[in-house]
Protein backbone atom coordinates (compact mmCIF):
# COMPACT_ATOMS: atom_id res chain seq x y z
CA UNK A 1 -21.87 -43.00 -27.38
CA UNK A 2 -18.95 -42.73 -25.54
CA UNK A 3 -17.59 -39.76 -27.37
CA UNK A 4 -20.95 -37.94 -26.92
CA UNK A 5 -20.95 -38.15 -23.39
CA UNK A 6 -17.18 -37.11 -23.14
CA UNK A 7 -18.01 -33.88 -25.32
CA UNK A 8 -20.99 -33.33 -22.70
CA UNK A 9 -18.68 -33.79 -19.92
CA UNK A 10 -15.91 -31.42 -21.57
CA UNK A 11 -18.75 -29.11 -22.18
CA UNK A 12 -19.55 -28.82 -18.46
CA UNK A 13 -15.78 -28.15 -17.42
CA UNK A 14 -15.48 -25.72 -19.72
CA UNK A 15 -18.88 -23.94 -18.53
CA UNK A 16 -17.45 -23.79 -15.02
CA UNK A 17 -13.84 -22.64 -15.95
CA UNK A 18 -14.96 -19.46 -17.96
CA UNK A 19 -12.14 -17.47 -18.93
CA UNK A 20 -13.30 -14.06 -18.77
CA UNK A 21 -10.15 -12.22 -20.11
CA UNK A 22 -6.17 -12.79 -20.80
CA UNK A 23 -3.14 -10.85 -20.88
CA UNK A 24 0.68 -10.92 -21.76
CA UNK A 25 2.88 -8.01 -21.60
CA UNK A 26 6.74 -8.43 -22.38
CA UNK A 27 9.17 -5.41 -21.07
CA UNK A 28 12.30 -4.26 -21.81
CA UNK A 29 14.03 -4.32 -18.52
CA UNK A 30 16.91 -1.76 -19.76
CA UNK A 31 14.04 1.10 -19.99
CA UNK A 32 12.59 -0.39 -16.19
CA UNK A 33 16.28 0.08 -14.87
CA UNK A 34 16.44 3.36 -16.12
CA UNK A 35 13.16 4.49 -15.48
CA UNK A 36 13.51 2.78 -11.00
CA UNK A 37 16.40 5.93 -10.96
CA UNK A 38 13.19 8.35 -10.70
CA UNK A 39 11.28 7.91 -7.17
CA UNK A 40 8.45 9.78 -8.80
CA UNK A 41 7.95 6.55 -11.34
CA UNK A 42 8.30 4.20 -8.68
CA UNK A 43 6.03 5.79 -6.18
CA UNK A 44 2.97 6.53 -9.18
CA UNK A 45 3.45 2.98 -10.64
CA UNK A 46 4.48 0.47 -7.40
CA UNK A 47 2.14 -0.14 -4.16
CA UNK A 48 4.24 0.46 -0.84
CA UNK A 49 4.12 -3.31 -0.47
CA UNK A 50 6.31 -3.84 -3.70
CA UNK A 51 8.52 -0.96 -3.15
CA UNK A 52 9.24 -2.54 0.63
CA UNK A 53 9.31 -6.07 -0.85
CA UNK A 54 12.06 -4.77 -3.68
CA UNK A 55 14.66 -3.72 -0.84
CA UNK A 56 15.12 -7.54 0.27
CA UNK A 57 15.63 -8.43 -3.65
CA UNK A 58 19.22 -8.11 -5.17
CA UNK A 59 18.20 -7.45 -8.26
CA UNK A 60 15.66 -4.71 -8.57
CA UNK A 61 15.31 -4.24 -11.82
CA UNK A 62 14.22 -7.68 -13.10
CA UNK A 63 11.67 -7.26 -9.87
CA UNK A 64 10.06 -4.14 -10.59
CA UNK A 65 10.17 -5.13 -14.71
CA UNK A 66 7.99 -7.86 -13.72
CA UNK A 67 5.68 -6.56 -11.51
CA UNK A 68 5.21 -3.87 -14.21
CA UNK A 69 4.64 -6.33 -16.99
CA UNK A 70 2.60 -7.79 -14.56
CA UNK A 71 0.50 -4.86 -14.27
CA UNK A 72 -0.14 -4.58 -17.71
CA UNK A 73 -0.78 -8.06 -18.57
CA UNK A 74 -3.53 -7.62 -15.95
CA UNK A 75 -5.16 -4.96 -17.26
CA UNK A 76 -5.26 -6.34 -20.87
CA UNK A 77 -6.89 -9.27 -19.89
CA UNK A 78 -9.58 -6.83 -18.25
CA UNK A 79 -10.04 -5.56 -21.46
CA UNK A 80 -9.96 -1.84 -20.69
CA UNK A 81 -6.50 -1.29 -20.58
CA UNK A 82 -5.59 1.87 -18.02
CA UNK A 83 -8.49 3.73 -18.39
CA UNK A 84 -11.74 4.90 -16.68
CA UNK A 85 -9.87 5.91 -13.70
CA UNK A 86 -7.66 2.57 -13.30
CA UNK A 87 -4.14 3.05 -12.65
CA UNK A 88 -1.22 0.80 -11.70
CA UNK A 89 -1.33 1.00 -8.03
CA UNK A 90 -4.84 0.05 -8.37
CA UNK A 91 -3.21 -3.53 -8.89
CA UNK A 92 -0.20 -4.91 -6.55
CA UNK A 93 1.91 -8.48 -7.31
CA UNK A 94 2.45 -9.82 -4.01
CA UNK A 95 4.41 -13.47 -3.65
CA UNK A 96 2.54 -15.68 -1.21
CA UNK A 97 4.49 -17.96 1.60
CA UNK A 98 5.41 -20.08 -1.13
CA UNK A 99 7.37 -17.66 -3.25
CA UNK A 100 3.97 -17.64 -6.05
CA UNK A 101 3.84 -14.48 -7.13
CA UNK A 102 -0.06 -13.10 -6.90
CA UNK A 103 -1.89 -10.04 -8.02
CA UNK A 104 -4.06 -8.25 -5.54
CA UNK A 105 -6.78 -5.83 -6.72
CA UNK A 106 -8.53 -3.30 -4.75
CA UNK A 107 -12.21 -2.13 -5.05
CA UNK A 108 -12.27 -0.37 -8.08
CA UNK A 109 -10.58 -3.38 -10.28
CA UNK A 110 -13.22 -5.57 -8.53
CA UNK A 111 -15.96 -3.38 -9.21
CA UNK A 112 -14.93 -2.88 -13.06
CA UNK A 113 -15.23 -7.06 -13.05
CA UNK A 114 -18.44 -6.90 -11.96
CA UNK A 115 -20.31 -4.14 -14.03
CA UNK A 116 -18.20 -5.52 -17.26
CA UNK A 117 -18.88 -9.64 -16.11
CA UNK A 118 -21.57 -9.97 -13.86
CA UNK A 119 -19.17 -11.79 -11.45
CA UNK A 120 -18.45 -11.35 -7.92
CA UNK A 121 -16.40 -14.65 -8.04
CA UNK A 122 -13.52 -14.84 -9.91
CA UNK A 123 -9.80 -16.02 -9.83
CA UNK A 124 -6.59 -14.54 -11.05
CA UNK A 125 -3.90 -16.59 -12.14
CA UNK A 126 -0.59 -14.94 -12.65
CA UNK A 127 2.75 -16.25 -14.43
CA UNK A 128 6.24 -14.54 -14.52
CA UNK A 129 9.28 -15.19 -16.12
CA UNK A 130 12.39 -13.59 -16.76
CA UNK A 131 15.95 -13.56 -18.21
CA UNK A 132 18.80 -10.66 -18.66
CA UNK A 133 17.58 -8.41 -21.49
CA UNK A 134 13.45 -9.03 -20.60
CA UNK A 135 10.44 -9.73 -18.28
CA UNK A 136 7.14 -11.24 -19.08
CA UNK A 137 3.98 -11.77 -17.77
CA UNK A 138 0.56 -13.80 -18.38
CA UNK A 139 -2.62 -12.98 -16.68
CA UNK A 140 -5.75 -15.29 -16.83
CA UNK A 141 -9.21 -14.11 -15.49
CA UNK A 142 -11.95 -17.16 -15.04
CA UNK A 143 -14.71 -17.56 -13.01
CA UNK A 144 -14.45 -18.30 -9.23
């Protein structure tokens, strides 16, 4: 009896924490550091936000790596990838007061949730890590 009602319970959590799509992306951040040397990569693939945000970081590389890997976590776990007329700056990893690094989405990215999902609720949850040679990132979708 007990378990039954457990499973029912765990049933209902899982109902209202819907995963709608996930992401990872690793990056070599030897090919970010040489590819940050060309202003016309950085301005197509970074929001003005990041690129202002990256001149109070020492280390630029491992902050742009991540914020790309970021990028492309996201838009696996969309399950489209870059297409239809998304692009990276369509997406922007902002850290909130707390240092938490967050992904912001404009209209379009919400709008491609909505005609794929049905959802005009949703939240993104965002992890980054990274260490000399490599940046990673993990992107879940679930409903809001």
């Amino acid at each position: 009896m007990v378990l039954i009602k457990l499973s029912r319970n765990l049933k209902k959590f899982v109902n209202k924490m819907k995963i709608f799509g996930n992401g990872v992306d690793i990056v070599n951040n030897f090919r970010i550091k040489k590819s940050i040397k060309n202003n016309k990569f950085v301005n197509r693939i970074f929001s003005i936000d990041e690129i202002k945000d990256s001149k109070k970081v020492k280390n630029k590389t491992n902050f742009f790596a991540k914020r790309f890997a970021a990028k492309e976590a996201f838009a696996k776990s969309l399950g489209t990838g870059f297409v239809k007329g998304i692009n990276f700056k369509d997406i922007s990893v902002k850290n909130n007061k707390f240092g938490k690094p967050e992904i912001h989405i404009n209209s379009k990215i919400k709008s491609v949730l909505y005609n794929k999902y049905k959802i005009k609720n949703f939240k993104i949850f965002l992890s980054l890590a990274d260490e000399k040679n490599h940046s990673i990132a993990f992107v879940i979708i679930n409903k809001g």
